[in-house]
N, C-alpha and C. Protein backbone atom coordinates (compact mmCIF):
# COMPACT_ATOMS: atom_id res chain seq x y z
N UNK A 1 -4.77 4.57 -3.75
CA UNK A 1 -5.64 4.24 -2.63
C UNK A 1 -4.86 4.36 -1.34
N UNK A 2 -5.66 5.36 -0.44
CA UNK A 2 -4.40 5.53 0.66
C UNK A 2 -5.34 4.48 2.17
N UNK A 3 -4.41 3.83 2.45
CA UNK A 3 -4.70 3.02 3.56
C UNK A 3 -4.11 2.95 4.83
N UNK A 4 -5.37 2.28 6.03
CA UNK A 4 -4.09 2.64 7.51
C UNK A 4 -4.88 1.37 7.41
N UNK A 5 -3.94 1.05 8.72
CA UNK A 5 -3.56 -0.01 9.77
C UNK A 5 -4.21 0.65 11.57
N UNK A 6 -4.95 -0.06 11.29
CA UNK A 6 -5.83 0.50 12.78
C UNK A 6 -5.48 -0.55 13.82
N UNK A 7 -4.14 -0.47 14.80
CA UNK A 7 -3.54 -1.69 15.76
C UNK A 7 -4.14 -0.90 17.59
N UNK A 8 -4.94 -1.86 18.07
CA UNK A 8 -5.22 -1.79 19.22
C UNK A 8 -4.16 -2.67 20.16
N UNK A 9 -3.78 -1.86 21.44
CA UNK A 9 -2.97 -3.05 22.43
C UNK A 9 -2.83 -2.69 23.70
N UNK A 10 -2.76 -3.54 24.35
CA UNK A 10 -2.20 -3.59 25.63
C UNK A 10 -0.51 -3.99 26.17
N UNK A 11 0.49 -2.77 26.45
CA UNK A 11 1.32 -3.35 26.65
C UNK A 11 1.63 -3.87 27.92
N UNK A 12 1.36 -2.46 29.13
CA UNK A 12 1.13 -2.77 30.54
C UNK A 12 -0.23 -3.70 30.76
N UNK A 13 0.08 -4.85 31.86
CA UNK A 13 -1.47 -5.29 32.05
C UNK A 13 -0.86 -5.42 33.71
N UNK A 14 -2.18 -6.11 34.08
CA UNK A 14 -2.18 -6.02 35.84
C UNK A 14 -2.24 -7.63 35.52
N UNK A 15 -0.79 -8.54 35.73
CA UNK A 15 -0.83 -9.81 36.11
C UNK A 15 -1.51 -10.37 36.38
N UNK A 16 -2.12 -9.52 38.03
CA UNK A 16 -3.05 -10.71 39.30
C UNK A 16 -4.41 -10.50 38.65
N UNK A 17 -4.52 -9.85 37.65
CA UNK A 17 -6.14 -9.93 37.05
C UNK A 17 -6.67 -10.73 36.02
N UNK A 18 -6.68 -11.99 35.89
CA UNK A 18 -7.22 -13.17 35.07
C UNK A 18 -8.31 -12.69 34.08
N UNK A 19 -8.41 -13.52 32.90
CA UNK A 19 -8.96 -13.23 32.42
C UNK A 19 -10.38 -13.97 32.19
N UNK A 20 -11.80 -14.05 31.63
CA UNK A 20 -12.25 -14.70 31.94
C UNK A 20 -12.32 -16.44 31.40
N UNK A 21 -11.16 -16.55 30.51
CA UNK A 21 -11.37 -17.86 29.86
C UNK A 21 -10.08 -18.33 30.65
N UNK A 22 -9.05 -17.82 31.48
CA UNK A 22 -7.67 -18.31 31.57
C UNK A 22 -7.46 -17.49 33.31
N UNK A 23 -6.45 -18.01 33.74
CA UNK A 23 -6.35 -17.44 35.19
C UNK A 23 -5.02 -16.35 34.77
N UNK A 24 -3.92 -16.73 33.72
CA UNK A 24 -2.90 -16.35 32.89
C UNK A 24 -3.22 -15.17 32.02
N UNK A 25 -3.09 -13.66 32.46
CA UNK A 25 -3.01 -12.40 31.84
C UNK A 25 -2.81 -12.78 30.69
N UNK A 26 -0.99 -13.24 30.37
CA UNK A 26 -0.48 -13.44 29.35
C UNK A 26 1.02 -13.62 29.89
N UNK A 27 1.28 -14.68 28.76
CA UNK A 27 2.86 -15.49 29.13
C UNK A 27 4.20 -14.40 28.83
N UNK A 28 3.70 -13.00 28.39
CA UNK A 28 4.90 -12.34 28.01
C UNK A 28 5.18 -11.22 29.23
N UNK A 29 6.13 -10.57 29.30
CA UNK A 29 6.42 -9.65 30.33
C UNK A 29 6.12 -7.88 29.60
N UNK A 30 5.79 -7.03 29.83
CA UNK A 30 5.25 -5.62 29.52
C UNK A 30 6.29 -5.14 27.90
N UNK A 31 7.54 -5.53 28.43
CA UNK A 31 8.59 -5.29 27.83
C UNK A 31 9.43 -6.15 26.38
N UNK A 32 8.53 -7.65 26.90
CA UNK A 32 8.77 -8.49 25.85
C UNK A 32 7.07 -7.96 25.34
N UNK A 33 6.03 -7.58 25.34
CA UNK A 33 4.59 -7.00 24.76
C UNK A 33 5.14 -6.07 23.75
N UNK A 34 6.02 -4.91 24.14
CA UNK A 34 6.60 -4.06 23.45
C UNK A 34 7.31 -3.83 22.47
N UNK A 35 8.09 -5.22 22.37
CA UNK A 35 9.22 -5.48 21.03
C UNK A 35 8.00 -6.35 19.94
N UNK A 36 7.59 -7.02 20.64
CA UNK A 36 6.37 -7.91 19.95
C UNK A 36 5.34 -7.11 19.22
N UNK A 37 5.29 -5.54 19.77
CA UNK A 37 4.20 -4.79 19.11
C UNK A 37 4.94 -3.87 17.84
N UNK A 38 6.34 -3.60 18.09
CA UNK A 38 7.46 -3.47 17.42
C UNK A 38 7.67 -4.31 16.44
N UNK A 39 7.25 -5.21 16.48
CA UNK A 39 7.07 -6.45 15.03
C UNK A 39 6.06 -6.58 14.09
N UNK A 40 4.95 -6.36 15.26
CA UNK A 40 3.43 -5.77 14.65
C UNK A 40 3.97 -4.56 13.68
N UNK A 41 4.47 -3.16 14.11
CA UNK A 41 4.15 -2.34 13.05
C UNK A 41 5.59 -2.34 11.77
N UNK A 42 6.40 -3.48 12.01
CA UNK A 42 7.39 -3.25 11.13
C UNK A 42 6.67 -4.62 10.12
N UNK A 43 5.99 -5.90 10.35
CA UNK A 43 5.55 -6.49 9.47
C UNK A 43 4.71 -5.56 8.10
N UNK A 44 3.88 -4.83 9.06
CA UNK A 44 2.50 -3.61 8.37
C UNK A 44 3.54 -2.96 7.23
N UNK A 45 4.91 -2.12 7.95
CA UNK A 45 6.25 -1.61 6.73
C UNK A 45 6.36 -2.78 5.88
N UNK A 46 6.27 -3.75 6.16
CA UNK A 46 7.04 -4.71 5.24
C UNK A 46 6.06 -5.47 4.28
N UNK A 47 4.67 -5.51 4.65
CA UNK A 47 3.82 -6.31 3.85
C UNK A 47 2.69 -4.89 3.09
N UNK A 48 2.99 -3.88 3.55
CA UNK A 48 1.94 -3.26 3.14
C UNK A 48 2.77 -1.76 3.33
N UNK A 49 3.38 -1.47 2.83
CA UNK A 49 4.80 -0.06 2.62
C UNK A 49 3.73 0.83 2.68
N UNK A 50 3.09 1.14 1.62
CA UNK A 50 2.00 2.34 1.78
C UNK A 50 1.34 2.83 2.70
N UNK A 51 0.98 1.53 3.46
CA UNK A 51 -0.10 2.07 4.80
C UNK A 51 0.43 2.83 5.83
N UNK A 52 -0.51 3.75 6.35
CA UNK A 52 -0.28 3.86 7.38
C UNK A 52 -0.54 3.89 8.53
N UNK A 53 -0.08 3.96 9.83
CA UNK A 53 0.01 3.52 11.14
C UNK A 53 -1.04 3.89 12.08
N UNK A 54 -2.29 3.70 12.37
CA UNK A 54 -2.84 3.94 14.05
C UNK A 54 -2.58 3.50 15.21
N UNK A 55 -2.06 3.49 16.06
CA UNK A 55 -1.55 2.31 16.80
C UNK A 55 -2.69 2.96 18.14
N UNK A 56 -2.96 2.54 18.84
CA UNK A 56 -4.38 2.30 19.86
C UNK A 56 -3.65 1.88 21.49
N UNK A 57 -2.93 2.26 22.02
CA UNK A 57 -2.77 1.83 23.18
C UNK A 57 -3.21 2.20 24.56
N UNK A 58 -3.95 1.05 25.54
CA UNK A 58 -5.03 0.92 26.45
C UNK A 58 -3.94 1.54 27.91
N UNK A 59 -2.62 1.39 27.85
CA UNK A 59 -2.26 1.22 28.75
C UNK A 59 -1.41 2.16 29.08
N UNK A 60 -0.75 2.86 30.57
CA UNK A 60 0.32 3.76 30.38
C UNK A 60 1.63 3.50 29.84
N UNK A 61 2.22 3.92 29.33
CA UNK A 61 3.88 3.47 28.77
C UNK A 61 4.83 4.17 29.03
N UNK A 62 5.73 3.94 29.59
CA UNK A 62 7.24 4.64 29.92
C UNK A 62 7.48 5.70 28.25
N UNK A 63 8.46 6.52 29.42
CA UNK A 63 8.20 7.54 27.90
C UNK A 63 8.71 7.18 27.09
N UNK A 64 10.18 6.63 27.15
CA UNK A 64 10.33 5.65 26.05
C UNK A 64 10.02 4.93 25.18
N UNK A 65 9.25 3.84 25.38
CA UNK A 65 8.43 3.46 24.36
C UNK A 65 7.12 3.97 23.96
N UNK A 66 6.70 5.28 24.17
CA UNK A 66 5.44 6.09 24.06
C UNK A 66 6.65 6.54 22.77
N UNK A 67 7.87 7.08 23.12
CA UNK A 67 8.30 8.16 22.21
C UNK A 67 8.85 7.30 21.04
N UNK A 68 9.22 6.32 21.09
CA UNK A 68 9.41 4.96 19.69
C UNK A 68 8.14 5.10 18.91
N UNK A 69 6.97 4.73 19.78
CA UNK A 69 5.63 4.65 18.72
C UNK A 69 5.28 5.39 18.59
N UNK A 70 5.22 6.60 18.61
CA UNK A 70 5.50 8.00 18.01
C UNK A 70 6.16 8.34 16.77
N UNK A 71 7.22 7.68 16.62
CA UNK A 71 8.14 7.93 15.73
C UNK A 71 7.75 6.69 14.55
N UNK A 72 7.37 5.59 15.40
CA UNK A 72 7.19 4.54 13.69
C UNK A 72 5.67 4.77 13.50
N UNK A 73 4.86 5.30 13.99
CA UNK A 73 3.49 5.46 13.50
C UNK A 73 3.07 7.27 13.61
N UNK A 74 2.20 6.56 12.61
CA UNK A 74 1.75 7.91 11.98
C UNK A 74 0.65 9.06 12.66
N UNK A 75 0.27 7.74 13.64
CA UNK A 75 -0.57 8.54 14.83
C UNK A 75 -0.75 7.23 15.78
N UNK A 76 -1.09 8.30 16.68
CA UNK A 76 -1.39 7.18 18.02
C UNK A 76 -2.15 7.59 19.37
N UNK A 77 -2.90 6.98 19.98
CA UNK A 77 -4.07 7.51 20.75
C UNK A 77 -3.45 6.63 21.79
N UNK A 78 -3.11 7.96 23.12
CA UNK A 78 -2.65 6.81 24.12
C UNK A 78 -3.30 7.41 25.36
N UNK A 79 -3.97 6.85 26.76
CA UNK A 79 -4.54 7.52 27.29
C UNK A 79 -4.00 8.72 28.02
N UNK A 80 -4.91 9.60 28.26
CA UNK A 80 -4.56 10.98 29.53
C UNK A 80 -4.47 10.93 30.35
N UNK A 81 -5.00 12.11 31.19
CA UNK A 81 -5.17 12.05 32.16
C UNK A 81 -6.61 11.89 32.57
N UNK A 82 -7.43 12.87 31.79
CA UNK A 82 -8.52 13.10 31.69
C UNK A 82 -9.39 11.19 31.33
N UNK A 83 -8.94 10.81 30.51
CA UNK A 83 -9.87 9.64 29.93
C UNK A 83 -8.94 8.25 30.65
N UNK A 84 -8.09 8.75 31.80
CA UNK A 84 -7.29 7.32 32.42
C UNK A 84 -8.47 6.37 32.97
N UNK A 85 -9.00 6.81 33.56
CA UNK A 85 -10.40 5.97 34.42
C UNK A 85 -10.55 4.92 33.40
N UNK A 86 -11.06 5.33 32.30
CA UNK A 86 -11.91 4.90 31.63
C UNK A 86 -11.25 3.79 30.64
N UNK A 87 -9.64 4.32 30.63
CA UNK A 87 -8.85 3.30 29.62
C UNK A 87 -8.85 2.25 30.84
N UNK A 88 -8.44 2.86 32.08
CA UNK A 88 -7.62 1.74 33.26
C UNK A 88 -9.23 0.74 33.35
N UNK A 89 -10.63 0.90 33.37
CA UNK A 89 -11.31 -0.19 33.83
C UNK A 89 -11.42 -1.04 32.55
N UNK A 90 -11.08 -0.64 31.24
CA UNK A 90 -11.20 -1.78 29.62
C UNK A 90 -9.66 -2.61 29.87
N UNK A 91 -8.88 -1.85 30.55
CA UNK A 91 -7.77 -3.10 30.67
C UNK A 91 -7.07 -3.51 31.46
N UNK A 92 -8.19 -3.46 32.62
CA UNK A 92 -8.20 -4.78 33.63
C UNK A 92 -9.07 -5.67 33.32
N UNK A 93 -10.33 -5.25 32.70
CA UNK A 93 -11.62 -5.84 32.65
C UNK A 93 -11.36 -7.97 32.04
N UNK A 94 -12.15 -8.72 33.01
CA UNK A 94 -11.48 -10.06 32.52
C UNK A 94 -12.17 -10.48 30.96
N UNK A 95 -12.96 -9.88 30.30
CA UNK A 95 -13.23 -10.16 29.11
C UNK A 95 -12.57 -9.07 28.13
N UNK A 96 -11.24 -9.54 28.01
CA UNK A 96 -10.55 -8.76 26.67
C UNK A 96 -10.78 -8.03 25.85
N UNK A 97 -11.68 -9.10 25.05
CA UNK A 97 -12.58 -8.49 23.82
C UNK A 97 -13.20 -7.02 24.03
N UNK A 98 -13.42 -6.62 25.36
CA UNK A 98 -14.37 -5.11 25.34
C UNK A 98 -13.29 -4.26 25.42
N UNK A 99 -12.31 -4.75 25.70
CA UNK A 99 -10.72 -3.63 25.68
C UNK A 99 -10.86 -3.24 24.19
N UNK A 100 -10.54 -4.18 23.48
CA UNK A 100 -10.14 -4.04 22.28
C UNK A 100 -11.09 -3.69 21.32
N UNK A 101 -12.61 -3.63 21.72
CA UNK A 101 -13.72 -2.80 20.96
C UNK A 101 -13.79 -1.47 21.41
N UNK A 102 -13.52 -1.34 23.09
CA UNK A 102 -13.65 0.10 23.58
C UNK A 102 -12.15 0.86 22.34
N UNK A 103 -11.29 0.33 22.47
CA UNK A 103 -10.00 0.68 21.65
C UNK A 103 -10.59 1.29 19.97
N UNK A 104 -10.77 0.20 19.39
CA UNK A 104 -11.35 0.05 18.32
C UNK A 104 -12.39 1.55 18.00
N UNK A 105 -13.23 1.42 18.82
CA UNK A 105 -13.94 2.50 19.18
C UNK A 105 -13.49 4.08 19.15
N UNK A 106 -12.49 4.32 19.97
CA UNK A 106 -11.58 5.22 19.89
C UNK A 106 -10.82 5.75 18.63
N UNK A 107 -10.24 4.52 18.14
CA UNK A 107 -10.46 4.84 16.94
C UNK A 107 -11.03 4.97 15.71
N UNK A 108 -12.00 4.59 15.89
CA UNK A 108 -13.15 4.92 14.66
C UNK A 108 -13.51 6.48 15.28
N UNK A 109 -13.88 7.04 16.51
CA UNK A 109 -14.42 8.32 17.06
C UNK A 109 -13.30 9.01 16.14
N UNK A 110 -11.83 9.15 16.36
CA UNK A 110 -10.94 9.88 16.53
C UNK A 110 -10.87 9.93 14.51
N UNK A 111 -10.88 9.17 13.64
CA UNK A 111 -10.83 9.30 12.49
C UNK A 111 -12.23 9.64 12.18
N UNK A 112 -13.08 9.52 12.95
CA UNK A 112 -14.55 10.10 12.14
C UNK A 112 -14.53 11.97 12.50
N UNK A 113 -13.61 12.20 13.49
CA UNK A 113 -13.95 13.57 13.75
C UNK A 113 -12.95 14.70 13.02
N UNK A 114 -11.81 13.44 12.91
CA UNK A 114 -10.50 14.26 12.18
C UNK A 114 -10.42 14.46 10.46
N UNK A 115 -9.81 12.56 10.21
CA UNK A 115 -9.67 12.34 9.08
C UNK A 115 -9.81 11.04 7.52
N UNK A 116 -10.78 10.60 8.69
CA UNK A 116 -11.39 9.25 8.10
C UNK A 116 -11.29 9.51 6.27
N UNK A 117 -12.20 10.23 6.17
CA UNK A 117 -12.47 10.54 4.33
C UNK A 117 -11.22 10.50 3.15
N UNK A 118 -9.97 10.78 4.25
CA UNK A 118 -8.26 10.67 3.74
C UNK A 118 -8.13 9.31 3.27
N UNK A 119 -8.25 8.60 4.00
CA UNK A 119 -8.34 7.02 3.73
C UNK A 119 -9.14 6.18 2.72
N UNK A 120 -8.71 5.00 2.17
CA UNK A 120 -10.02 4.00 1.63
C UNK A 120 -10.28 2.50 2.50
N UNK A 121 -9.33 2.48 2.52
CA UNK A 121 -9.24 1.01 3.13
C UNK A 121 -8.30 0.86 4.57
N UNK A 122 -9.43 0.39 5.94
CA UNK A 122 -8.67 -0.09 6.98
C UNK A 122 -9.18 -0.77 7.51
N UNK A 123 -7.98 -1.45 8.05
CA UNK A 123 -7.68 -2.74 8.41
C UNK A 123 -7.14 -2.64 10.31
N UNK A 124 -7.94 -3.97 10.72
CA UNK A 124 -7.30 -3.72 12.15
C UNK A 124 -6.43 -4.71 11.98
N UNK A 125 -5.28 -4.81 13.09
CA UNK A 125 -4.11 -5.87 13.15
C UNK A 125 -4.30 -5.64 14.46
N UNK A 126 -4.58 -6.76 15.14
CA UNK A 126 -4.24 -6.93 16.57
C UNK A 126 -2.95 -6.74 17.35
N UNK A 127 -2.49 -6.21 18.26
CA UNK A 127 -1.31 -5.76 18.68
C UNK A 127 -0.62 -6.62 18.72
N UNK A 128 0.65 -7.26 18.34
CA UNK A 128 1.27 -8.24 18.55
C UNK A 128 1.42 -9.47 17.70
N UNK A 129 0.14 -9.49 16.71
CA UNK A 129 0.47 -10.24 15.35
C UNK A 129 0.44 -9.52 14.40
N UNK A 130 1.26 -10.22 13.30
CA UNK A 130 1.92 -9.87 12.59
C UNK A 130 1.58 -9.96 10.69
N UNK A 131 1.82 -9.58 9.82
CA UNK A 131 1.33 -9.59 8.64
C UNK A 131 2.46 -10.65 8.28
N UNK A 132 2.41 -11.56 7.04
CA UNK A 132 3.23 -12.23 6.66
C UNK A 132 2.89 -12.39 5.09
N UNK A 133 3.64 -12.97 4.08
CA UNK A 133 3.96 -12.51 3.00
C UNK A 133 2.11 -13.31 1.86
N UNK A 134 1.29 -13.91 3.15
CA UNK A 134 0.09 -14.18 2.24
C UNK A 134 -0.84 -13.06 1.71
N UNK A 135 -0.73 -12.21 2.78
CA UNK A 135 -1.30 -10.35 2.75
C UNK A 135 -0.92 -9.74 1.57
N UNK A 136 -2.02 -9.39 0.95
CA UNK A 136 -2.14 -8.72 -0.26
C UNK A 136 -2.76 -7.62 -0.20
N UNK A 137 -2.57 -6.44 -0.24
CA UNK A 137 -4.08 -5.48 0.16
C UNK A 137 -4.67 -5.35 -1.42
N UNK A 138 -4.60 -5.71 -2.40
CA UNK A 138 -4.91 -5.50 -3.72
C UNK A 138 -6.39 -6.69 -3.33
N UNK A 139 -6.31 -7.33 -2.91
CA UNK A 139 -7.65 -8.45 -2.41
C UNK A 139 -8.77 -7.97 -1.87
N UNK A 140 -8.53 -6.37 -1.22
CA UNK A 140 -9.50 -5.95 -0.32
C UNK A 140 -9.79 -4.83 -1.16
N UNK A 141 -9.12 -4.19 -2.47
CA UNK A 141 -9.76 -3.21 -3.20
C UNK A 141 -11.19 -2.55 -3.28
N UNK A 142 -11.71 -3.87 -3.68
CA UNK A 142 -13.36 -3.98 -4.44
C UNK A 142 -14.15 -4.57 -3.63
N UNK A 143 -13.53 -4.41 -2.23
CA UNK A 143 -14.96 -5.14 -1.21
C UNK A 143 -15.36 -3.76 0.02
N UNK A 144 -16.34 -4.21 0.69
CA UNK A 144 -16.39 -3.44 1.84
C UNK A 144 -16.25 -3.76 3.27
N UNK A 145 -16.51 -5.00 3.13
CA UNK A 145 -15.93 -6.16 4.87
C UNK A 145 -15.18 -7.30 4.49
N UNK A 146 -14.00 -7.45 5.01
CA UNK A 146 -13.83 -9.09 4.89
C UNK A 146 -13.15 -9.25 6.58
N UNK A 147 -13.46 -10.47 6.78
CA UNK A 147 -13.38 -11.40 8.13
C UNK A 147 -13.39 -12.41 7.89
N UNK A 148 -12.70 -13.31 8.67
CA UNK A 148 -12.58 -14.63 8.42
C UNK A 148 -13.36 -15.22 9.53
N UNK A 149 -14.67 -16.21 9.56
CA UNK A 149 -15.60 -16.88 10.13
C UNK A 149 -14.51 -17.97 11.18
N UNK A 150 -15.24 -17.32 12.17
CA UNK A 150 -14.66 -18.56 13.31
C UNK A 150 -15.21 -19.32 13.45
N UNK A 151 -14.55 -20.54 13.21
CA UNK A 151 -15.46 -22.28 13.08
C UNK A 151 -15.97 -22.83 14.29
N UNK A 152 -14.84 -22.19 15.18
CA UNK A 152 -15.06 -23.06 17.01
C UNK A 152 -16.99 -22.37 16.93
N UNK A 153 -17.04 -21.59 16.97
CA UNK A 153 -18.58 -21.02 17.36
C UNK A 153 -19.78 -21.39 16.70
N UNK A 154 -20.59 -21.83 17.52
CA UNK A 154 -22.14 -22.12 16.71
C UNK A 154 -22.94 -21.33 15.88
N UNK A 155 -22.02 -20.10 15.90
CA UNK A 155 -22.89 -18.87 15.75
C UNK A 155 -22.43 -18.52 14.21
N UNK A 156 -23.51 -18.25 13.17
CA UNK A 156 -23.10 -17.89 11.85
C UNK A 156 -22.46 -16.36 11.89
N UNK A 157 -22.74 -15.84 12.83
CA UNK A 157 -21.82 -14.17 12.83
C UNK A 157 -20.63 -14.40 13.40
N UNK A 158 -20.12 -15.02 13.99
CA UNK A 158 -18.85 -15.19 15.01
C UNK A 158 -17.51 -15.35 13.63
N UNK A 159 -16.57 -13.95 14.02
CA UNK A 159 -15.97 -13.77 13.05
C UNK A 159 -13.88 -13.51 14.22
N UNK A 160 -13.44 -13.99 13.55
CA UNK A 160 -11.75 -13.83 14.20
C UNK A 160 -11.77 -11.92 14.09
N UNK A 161 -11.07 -11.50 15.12
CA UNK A 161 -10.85 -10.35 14.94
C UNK A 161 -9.66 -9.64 15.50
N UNK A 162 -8.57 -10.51 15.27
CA UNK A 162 -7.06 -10.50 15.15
C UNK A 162 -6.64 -9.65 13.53
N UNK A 163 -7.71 -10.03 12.54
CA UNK A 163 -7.36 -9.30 11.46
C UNK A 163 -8.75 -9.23 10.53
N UNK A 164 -8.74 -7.77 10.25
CA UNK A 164 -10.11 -7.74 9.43
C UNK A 164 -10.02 -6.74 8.75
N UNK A 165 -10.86 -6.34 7.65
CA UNK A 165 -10.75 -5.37 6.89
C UNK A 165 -12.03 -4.51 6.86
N UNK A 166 -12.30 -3.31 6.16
CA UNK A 166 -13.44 -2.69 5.73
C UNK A 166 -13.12 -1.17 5.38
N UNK A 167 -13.73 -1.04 4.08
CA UNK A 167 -13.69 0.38 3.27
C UNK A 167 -14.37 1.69 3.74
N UNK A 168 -13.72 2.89 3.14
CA UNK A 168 -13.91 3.52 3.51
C UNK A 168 -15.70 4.06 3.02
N UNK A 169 -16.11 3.36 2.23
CA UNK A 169 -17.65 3.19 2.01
C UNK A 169 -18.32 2.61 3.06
N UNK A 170 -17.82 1.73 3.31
CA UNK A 170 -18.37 0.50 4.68
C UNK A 170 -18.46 1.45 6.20
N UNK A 171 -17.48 2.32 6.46
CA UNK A 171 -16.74 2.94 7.31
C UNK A 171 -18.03 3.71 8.46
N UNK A 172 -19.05 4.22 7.97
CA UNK A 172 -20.29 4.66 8.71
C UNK A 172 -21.15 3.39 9.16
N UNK A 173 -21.33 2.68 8.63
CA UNK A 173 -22.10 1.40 8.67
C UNK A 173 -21.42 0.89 10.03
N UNK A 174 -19.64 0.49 9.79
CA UNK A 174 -19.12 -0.23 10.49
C UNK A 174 -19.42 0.65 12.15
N UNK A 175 -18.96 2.01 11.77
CA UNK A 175 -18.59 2.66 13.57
C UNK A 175 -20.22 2.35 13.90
N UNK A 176 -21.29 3.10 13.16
CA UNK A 176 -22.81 2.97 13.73
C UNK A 176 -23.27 1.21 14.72
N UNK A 177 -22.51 0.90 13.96
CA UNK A 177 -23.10 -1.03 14.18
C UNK A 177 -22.02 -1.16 15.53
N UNK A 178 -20.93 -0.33 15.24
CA UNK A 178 -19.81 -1.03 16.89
C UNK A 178 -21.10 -0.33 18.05
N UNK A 179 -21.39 0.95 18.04
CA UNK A 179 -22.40 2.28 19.26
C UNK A 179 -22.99 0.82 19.34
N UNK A 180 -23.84 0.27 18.73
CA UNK A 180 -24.93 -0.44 19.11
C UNK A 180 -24.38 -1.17 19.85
């Protein structure tokens, strides 16, 4: 069963632009984002050897670390020139969450046009956390969604989406339902 790791992130952000739950971008600096996302895809090596790498980044990156995540992942979608507009207003924007679906997005387009059907099973990992030794991918074999239900919310759909799964059966269902 061949599997990726679908990681969306932001490493550059614009400080003075708050977000809408917090006035605080985020407590790390571009550069400490970078080693931290560097942990992200070496946990993925370490808890899950087989998989492999999408990594999703919203933001521009020194060539340097463009040319690192290059080298530890197996692919990677980083913006142009052509589609900068469009990355630069998802990550300033003060509600996060549409960064990381517009992202998400991107990559579901980019494996539905290339090589989705290669795959069975993927999984997003949020940029910056990490897999740890409870991760099993043998758990997600024989299903087609799993998410873990967020309790804070009133809402019976409200699901964490730091880490989630879904098959490559699920895989039309899932991109059709993000368009909507």
């Amino acid at each position: 069963m061949k599997s990726l790791f679908i990681v969306p992130s932001c490493i550059n952000f614009s400080p003075e632009i708050p977000l809408d739950y917090t006035p605080v971008r985020s407590l790390f600096s571009p550069e400490e984002r970078f080693q931290q996302s560097l942990e992200t895809i070496n946990s993925i090596r370490k808890f899950s050897p087989t998989s492999e790498i999408l990594f999703v980044e919203i933001s521009n990156l020194i060539p340097e670390h463009s040319e690192i995540l290059i080298k530890r992942c197996e692919h990677v979608i980083f913006p142009n020139e052509s589609s900068l507009p469009i990355f630069e207003y998802f990550k300033d924007h003060p509600n996060k969450s549409l960064g990381v679906a517009f992202l998400l997005l991107q990559a579901l387009y980019s494996l539905k046009t290339l090589q989705y059907p290669a795959y069975n099973l993927f999984f997003q990992l949020s940029g910056r956390y990490k897999l740890n030794s409870n991760f099993n991918i043998k758990n997600h074999i024989d299903k087609l969604f799993v998410a873990k239900k967020h309790k804070e919310f009133d809402s019976d759909n409200a699901l964490y989406t730091t880490l989630f799964f879904f098959s490559k059966d699920f895989f039309d269902t899932f991109y059709l339902n993000m368009l909507w």
